[in-house]
N, C-alpha and C. Protein backbone atom coordinates (compact mmCIF):
# COMPACT_ATOMS: atom_id res chain seq x y z
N UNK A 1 0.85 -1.17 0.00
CA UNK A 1 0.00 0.00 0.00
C UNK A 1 0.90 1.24 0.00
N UNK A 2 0.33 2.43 -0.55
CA UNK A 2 1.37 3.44 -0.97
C UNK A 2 0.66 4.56 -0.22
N UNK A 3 1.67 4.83 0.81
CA UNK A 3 1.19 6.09 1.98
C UNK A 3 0.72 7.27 0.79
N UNK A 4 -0.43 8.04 1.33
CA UNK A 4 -1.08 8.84 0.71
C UNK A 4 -0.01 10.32 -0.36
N UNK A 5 -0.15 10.98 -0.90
CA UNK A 5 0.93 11.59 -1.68
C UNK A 5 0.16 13.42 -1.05
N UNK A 6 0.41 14.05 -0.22
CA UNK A 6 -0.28 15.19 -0.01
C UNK A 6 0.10 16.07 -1.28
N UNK A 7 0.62 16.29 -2.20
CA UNK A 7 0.94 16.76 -2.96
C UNK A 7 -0.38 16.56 -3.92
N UNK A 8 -1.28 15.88 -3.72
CA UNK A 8 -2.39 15.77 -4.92
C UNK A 8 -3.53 16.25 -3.51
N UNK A 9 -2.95 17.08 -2.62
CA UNK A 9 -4.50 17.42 -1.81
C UNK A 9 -3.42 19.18 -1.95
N UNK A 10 -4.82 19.44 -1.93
CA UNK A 10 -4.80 21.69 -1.68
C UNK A 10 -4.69 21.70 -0.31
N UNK A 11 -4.17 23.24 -0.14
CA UNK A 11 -4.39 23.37 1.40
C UNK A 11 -5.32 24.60 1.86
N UNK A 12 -6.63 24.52 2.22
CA UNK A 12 -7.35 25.76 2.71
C UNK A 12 -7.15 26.02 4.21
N UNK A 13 -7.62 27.36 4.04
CA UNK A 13 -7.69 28.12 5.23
C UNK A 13 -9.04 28.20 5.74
N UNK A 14 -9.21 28.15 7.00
CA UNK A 14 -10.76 28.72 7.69
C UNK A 14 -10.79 29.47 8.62
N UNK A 15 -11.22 30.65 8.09
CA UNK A 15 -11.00 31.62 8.98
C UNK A 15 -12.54 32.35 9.64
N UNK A 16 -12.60 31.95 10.77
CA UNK A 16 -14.09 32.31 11.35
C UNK A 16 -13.98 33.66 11.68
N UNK A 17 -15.32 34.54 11.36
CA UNK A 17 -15.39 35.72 11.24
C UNK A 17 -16.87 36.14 11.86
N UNK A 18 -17.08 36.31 14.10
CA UNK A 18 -17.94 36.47 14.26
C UNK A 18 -17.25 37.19 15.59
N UNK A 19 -18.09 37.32 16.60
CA UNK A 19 -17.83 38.07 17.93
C UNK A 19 -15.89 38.44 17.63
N UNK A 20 -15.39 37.50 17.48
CA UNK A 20 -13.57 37.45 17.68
C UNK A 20 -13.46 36.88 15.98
N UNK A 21 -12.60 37.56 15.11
CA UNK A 21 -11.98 37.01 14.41
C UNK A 21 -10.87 36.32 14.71
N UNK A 22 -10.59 35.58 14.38
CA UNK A 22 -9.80 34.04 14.22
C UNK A 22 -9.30 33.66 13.28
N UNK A 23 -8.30 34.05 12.89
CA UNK A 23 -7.30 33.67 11.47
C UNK A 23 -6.70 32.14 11.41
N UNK A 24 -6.86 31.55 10.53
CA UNK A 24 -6.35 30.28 10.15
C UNK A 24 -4.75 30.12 9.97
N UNK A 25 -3.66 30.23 10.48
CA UNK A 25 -2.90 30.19 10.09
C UNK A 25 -2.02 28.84 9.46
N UNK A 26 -2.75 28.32 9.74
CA UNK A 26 -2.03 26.81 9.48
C UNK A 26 -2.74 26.01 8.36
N UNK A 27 -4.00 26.14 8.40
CA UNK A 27 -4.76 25.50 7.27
C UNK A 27 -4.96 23.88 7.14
N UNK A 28 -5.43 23.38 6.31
CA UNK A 28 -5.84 21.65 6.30
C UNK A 28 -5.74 21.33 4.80
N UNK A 29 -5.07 20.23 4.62
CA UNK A 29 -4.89 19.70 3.28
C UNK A 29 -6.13 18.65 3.40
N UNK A 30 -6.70 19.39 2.00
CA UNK A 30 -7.63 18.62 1.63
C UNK A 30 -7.65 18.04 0.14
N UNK A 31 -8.83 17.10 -0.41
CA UNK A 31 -8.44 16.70 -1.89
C UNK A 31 -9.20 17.67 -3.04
N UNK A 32 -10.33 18.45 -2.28
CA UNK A 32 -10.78 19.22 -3.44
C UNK A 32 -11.41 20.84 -2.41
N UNK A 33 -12.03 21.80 -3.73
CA UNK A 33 -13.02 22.27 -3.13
C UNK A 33 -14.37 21.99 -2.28
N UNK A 34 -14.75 20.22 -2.66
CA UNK A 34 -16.09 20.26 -1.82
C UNK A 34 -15.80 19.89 -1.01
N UNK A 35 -14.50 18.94 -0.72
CA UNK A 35 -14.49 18.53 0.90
C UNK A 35 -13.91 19.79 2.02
N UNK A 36 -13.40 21.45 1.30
CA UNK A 36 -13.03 22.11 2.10
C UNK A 36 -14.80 23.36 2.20
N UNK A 37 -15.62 22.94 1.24
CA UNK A 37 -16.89 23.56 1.38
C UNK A 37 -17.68 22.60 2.70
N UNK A 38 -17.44 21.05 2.54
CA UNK A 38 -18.46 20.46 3.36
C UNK A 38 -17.70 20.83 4.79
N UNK A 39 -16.56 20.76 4.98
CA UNK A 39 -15.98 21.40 6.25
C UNK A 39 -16.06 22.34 6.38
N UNK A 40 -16.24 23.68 5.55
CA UNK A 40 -16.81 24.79 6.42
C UNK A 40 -18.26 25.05 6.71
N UNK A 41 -18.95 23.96 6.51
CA UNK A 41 -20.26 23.78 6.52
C UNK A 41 -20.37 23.03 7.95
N UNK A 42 -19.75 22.19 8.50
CA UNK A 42 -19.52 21.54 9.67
C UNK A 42 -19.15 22.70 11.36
N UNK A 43 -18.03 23.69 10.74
CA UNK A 43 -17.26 24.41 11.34
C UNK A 43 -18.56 25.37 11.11
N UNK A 44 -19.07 25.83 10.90
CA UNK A 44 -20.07 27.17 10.45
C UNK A 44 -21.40 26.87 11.57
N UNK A 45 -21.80 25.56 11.39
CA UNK A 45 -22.85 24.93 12.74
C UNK A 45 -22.31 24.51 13.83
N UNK A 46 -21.07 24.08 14.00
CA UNK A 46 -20.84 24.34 15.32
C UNK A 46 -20.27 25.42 15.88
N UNK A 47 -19.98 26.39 15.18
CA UNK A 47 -19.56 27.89 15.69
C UNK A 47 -21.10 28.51 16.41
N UNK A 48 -21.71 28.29 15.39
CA UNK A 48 -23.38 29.07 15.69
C UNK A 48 -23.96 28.18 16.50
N UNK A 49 -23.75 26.48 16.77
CA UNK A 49 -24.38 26.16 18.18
C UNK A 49 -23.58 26.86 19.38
N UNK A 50 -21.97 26.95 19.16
CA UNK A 50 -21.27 27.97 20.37
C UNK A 50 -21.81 29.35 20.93
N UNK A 51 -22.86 29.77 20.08
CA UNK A 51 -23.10 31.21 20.12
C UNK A 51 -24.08 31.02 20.74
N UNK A 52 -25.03 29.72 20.15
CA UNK A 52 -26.60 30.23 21.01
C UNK A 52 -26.31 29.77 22.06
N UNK A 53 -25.33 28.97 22.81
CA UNK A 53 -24.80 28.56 24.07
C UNK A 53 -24.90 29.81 24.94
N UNK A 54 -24.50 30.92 24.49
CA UNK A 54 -23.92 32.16 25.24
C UNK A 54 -25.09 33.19 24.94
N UNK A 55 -26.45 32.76 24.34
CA UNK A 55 -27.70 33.21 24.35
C UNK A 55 -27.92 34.80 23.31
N UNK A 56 -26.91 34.16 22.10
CA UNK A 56 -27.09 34.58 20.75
C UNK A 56 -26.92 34.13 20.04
N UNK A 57 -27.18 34.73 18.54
CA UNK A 57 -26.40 34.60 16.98
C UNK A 57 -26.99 35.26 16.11
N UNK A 58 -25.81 35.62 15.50
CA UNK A 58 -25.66 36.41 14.56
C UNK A 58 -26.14 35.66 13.28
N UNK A 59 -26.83 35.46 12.18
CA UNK A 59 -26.90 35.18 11.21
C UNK A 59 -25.88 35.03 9.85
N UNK A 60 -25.12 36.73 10.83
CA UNK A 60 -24.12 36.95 8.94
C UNK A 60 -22.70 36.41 9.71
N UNK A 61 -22.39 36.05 11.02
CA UNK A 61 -21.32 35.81 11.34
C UNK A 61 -20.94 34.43 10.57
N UNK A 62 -19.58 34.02 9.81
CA UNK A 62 -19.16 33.15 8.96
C UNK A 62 -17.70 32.99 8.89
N UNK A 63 -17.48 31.76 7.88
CA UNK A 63 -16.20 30.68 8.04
C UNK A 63 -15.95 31.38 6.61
N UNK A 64 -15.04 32.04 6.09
CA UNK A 64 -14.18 32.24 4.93
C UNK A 64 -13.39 31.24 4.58
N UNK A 65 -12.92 30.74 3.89
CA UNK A 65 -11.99 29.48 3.40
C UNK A 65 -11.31 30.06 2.20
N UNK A 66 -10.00 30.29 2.39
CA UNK A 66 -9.14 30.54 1.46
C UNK A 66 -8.28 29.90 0.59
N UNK A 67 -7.44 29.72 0.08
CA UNK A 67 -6.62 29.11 -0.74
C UNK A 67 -5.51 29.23 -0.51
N UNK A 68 -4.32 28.31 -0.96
CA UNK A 68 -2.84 28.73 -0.43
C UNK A 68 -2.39 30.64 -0.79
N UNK A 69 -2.73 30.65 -1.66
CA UNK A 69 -2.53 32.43 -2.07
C UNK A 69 -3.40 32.99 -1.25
N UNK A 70 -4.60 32.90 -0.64
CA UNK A 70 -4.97 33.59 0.28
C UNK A 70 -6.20 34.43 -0.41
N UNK A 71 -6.61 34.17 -1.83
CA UNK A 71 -8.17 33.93 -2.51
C UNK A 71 -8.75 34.06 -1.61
N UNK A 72 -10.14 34.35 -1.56
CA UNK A 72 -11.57 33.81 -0.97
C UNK A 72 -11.86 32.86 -2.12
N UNK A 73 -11.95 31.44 -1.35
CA UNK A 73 -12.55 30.60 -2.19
C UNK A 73 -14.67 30.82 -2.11
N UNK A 74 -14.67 31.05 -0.67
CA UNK A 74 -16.11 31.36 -0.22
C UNK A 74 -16.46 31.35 1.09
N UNK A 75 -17.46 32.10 1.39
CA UNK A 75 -17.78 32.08 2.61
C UNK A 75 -19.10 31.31 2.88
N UNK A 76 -19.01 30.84 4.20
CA UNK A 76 -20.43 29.86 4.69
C UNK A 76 -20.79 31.11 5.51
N UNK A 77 -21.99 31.75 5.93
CA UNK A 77 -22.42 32.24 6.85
C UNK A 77 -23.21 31.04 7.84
N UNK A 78 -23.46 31.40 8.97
CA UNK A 78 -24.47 30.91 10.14
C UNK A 78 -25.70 30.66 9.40
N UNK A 79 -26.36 31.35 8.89
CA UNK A 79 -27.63 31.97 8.40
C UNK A 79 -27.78 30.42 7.13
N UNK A 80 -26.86 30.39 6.18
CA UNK A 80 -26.83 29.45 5.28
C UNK A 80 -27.00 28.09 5.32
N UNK A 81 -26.44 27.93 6.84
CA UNK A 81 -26.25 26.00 7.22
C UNK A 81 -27.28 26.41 8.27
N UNK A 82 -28.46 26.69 8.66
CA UNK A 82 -29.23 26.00 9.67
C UNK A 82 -30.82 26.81 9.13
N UNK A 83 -31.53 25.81 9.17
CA UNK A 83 -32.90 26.04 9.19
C UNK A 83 -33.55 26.55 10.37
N UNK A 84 -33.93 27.79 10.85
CA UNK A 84 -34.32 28.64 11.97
C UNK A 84 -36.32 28.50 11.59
N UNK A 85 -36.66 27.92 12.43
CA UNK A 85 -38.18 27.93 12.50
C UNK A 85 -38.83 28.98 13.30
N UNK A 86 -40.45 29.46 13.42
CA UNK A 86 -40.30 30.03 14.63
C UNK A 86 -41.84 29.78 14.61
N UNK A 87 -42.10 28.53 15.41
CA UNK A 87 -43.57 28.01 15.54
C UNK A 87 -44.27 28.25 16.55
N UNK A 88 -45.53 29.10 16.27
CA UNK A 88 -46.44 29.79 17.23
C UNK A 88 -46.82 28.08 17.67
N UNK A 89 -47.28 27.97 19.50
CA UNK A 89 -47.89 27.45 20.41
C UNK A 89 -49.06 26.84 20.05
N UNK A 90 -48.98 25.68 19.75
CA UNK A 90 -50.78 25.67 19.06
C UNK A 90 -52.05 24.93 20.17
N UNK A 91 -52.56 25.27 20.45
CA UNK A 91 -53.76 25.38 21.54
C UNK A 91 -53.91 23.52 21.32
N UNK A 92 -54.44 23.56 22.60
CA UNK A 92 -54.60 21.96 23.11
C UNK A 92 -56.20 21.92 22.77
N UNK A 93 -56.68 20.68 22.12
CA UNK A 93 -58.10 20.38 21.83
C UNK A 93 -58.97 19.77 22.99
């Protein structure tokens, strides 16, 4: 078996951008754009479950993911990865 070759994975950045910015300095080798989209999709809902912990959230607060040059490949906002309901009480029969 032939240990993996990181040279055929990219390396993004995620840089969360809400109460505290938080710069990525180190980044994660990954094999494409969707597996560094589905991870900031992961990182984006558990940032915003951290928030309503502390009895908020922001909607536009979000995970930027960059590229080795330092591109915006794209941003996830809060608002994008979670379905927010808001269901009125419905009377007992």
């Amino acid at each position: 078996m032939e240990p993996a070759r990181l040279s055929e994975y990219m390396r993004f950045f995620f840089h969360l951008h809400n109460d505290i910015e938080t710069l990525d300095e180190e980044g994660r080798d990954l094999p494409d754009a969707d597996a560094a989209l589905a991870l900031a999709i992961d990182e984006a809902r558990l940032m915003a479950a951290e928030s309503v912990k502390t009895g908020h959230l922001d909607l536009t607060h979000n995970v930027e993911v960059t590229d080795e040059s330092g591109a915006t490949c794209f941003r996830v906002s809060f608002g994008d990865v979670l379905a927010i309901a808001d269901r009125q009480e419905k009377s007992h029969r």
